[in-house]
C-alpha atoms as a PDB file:
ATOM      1  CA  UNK A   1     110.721 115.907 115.530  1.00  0.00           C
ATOM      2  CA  UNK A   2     107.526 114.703 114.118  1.00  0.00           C
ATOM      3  CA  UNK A   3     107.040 111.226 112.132  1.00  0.00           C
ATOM      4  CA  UNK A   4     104.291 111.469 109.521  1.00  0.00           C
ATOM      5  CA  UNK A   5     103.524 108.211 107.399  1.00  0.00           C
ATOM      6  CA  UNK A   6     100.834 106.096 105.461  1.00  0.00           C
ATOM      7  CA  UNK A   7     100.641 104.528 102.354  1.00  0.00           C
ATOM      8  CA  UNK A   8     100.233 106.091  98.892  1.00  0.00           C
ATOM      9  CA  UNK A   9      97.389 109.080  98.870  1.00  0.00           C
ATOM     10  CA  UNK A  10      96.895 108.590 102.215  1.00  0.00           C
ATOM     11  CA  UNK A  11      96.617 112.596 102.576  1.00  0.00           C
ATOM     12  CA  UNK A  12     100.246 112.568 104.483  1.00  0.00           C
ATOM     13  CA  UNK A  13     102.472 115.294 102.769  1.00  0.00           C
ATOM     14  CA  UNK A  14      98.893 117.087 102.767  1.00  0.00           C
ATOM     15  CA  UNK A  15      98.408 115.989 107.078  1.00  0.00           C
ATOM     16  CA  UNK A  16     102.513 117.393 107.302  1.00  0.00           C
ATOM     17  CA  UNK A  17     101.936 121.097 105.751  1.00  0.00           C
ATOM     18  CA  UNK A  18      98.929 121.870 107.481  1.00  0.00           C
ATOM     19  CA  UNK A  19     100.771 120.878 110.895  1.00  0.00           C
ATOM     20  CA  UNK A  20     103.880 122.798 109.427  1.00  0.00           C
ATOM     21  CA  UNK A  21     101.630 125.695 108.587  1.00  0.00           C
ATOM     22  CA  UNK A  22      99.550 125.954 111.477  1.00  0.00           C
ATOM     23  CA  UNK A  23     102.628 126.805 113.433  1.00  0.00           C
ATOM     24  CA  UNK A  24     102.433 130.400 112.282  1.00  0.00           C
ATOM     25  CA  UNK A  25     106.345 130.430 111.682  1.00  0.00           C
ATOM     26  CA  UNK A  26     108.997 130.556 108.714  1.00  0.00           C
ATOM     27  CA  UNK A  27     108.422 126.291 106.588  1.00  0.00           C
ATOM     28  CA  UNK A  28     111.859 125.542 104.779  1.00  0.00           C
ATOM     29  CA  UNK A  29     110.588 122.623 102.526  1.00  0.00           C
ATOM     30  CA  UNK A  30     113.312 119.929 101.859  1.00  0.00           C
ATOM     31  CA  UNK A  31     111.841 118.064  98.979  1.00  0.00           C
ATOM     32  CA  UNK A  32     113.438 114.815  97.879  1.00  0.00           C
ATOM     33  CA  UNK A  33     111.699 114.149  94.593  1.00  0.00           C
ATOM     34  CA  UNK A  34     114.237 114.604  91.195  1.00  0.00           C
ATOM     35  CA  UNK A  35     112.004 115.478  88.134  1.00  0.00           C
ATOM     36  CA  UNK A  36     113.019 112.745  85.716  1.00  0.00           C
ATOM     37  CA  UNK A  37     110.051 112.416  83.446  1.00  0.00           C
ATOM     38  CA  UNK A  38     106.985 113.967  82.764  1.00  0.00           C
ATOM     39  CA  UNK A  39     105.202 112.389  84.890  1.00  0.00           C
ATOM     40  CA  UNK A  40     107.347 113.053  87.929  1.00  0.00           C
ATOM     41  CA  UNK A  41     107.191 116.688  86.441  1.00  0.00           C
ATOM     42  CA  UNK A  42     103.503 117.224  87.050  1.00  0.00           C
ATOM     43  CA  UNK A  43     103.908 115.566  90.741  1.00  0.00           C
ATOM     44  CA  UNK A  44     106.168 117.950  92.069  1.00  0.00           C
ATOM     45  CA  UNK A  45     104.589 121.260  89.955  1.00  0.00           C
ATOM     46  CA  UNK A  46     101.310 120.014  91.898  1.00  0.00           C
ATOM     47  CA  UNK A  47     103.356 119.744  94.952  1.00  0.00           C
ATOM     48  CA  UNK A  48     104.630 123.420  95.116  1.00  0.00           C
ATOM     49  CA  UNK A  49     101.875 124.553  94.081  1.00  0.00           C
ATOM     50  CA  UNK A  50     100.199 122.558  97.337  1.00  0.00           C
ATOM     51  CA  UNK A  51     102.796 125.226  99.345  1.00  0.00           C
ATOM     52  CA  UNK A  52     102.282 128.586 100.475  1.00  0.00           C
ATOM     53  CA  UNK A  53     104.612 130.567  98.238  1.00  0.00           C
ATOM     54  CA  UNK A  54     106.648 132.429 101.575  1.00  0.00           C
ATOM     55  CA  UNK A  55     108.017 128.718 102.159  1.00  0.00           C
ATOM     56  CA  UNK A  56     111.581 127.996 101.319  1.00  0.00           C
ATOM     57  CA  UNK A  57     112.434 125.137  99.310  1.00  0.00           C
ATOM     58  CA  UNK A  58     115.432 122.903  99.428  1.00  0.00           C
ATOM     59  CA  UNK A  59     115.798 120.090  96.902  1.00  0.00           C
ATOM     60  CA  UNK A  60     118.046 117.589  98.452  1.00  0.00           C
ATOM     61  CA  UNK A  61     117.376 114.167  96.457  1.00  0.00           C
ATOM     62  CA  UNK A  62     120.834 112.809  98.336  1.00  0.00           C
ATOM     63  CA  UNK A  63     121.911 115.259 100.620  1.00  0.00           C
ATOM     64  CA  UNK A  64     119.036 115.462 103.135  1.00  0.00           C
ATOM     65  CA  UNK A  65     121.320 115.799 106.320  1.00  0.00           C
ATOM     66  CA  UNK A  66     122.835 118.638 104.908  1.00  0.00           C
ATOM     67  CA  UNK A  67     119.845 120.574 103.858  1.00  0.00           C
ATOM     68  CA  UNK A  68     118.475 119.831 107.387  1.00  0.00           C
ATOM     69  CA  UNK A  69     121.801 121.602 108.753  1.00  0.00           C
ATOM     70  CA  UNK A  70     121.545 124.461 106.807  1.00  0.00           C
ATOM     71  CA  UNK A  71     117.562 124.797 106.860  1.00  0.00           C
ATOM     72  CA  UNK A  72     117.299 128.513 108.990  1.00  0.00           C
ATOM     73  CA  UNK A  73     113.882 128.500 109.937  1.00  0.00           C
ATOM     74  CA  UNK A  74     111.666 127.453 113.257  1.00  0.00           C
ATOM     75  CA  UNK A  75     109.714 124.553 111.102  1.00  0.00           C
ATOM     76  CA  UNK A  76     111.798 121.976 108.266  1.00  0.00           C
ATOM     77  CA  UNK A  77     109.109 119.459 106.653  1.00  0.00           C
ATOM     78  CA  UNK A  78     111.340 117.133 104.608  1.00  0.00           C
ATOM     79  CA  UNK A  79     108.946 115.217 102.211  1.00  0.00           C
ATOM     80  CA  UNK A  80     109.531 112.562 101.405  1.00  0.00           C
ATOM     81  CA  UNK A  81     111.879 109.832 102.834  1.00  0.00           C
ATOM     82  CA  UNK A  82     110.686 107.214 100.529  1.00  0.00           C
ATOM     83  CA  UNK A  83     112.247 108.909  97.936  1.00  0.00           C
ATOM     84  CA  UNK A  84     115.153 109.874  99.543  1.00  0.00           C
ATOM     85  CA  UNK A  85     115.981 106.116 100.277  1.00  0.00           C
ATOM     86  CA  UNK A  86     115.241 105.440  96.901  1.00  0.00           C
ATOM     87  CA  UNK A  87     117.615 107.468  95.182  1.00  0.00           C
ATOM     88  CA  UNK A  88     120.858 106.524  97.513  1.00  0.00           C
ATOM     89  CA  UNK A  89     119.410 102.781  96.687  1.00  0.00           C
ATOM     90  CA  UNK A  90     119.788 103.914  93.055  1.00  0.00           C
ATOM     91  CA  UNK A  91     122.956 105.720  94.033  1.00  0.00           C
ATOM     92  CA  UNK A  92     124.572 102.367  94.723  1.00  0.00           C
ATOM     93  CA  UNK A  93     124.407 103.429  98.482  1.00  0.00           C
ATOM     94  CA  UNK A  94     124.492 100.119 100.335  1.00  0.00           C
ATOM     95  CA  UNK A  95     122.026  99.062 103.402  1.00  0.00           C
ATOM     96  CA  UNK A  96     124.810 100.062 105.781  1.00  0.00           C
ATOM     97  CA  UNK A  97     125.385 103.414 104.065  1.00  0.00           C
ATOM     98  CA  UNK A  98     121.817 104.033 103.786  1.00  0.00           C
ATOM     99  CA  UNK A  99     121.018 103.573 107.790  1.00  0.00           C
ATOM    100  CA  UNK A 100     124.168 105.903 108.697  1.00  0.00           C
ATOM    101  CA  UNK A 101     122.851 108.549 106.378  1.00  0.00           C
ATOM    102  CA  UNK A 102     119.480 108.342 108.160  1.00  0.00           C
ATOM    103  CA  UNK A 103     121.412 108.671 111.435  1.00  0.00           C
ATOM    104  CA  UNK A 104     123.097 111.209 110.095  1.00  0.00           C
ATOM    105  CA  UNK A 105     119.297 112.769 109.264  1.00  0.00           C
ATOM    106  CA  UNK A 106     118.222 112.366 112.518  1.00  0.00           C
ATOM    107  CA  UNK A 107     121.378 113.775 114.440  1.00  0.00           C
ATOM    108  CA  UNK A 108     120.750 116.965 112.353  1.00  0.00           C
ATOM    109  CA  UNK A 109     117.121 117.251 113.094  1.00  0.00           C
ATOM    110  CA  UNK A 110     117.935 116.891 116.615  1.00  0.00           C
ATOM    111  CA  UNK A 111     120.510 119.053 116.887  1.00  0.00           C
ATOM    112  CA  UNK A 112     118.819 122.023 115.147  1.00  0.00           C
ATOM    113  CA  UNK A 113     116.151 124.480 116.989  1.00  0.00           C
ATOM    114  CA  UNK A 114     112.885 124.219 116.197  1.00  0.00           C
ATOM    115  CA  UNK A 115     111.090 121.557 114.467  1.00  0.00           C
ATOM    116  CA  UNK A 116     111.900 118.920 111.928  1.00  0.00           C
ATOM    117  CA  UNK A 117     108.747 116.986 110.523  1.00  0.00           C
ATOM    118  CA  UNK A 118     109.424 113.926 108.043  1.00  0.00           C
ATOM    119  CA  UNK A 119     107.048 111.952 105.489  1.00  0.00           C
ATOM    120  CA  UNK A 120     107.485 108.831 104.331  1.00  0.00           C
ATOM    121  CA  UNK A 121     105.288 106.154 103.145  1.00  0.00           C
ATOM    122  CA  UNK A 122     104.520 103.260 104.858  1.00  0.00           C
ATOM    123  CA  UNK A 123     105.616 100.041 102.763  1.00  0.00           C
ATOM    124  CA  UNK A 124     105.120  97.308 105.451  1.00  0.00           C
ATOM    125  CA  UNK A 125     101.825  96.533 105.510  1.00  0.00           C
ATOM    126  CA  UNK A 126     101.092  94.581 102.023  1.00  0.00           C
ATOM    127  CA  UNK A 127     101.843  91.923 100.674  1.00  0.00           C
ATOM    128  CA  UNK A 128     105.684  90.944  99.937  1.00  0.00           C
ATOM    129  CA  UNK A 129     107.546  91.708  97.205  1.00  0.00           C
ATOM    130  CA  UNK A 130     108.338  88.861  94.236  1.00  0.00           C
ATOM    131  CA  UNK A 131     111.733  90.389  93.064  1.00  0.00           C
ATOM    132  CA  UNK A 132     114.562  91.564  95.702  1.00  0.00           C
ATOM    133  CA  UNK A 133     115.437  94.939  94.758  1.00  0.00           C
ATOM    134  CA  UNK A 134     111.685  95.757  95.895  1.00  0.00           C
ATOM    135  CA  UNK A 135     112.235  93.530  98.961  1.00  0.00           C
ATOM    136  CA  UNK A 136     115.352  95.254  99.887  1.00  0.00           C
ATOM    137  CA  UNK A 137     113.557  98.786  99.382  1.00  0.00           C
ATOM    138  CA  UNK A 138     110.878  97.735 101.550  1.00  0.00           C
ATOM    139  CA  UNK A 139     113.403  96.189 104.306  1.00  0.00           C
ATOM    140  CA  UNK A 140     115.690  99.416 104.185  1.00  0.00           C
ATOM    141  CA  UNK A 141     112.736 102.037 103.910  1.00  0.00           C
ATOM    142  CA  UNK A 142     111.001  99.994 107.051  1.00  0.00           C
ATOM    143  CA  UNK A 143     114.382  99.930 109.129  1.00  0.00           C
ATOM    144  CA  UNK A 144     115.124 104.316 107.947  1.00  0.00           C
ATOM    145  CA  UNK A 145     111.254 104.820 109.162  1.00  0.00           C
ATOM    146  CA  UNK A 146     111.774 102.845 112.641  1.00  0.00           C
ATOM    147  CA  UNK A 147     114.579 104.960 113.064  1.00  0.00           C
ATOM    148  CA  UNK A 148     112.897 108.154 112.964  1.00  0.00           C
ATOM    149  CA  UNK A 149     109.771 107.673 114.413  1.00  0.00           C
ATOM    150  CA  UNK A 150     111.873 105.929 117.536  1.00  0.00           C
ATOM    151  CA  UNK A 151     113.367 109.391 117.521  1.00  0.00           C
ATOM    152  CA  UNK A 152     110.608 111.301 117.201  1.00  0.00           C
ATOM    153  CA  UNK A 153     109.010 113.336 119.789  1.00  0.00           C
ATOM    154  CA  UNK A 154     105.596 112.597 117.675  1.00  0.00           C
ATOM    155  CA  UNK A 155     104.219 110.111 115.296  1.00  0.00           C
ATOM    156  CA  UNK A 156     101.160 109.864 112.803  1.00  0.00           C
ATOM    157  CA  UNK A 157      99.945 107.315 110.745  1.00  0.00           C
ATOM    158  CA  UNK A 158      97.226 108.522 107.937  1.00  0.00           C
ATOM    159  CA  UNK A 159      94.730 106.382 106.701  1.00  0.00           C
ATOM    160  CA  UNK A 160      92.068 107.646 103.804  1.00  0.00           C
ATOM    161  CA  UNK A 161      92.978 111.237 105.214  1.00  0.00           C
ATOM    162  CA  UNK A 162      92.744 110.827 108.902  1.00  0.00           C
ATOM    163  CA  UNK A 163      95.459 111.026 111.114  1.00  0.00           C
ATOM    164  CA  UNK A 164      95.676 108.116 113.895  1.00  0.00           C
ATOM    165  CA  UNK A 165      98.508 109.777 116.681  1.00  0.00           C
ATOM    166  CA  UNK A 166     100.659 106.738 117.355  1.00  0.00           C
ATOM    167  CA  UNK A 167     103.183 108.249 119.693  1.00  0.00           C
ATOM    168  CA  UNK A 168     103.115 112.018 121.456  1.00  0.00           C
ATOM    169  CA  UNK A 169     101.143 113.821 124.036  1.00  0.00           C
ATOM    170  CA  UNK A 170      97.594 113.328 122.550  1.00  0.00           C
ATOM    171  CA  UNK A 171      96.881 116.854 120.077  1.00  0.00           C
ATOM    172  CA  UNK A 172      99.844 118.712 121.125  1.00  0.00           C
ATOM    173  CA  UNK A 173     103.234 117.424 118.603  1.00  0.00           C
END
């Protein structure tokens, strides 16, 4: 498993398919993101077309666990878990139910061969939030990411592009 965060344009998702694609092997790409304006439209057009076209996509806004179980090929980048906790918090998921999902994320990326790499955007670092739905994203996205990365068998942490390796044997993930 491979951990792959930083904050917004940070060159992540961009960091996470050239590690997936360097690998020389079948990509299924679990994307989170639902389409729900125009907006969002353009993001994730841009985003596939960001993808080699021989990569399978999986859209799994909820179900991420389950597209991780049924994912067939050596790599699985799931971009992005920031959304993903997003829309169970929308979903009327609670904390609890959102941390036994991502355990639920992790058991499946651990129990599957190959590897598994997740982004997600790191949310901890400014300032804090003045209403508390945007506090309790930022708690329960923090608390999902720790449990990854702890999991992890890699971690990254992009900054203006440039990957800083926080955890993993130094240029091999």
């Amino acid at each position: 498993m491979i951990f792959v965060t930083g904050g917004a344009r940070s060159g992540k998702s961009a960091f996470a398919e050239a590690l997936a694609a360097k690998s020389g092997l079948e990509v299924t790409y679990i994307a989170t993101a639902v389409a729900f304006d125009g907006e969002m439209q353009a993001r994730i057009a841009r985003h596939r077309g960001d993808r080699p076209p021989s990569w399978l996509t999986l859209e799994a806004p909820v179900n991420a666990a389950e597209a991780v179980a049924h994912a067939r090929t050596p790599v699985v980048l799931l971009d992005c878990l920031s959304v993903w906790v997003n829309n169970l918090m929308f979903g009327a998921y609670t904390d609890q139910q959102i941390l036994a999902a991502a355990e639920r994320l992790i058991a499946e990326a651990q129990a599957r061969e190959g590897t598994t790499i997740f982004v997600t955007n790191e949310v901890g670092s400014g300032i804090v939030p003045d209403n508390a739905l945007a506090r309790r994203y930022r708690d329960v996205l923090g608390w999902v990411n720790q449990r990854v990365a702890r999991a992890s068998d890699a971690a990254y942490l992009l900054a203006s592009g440039l990957p800083l390796q926080l955890k993993g044997e130094r240029g091999h993930p």
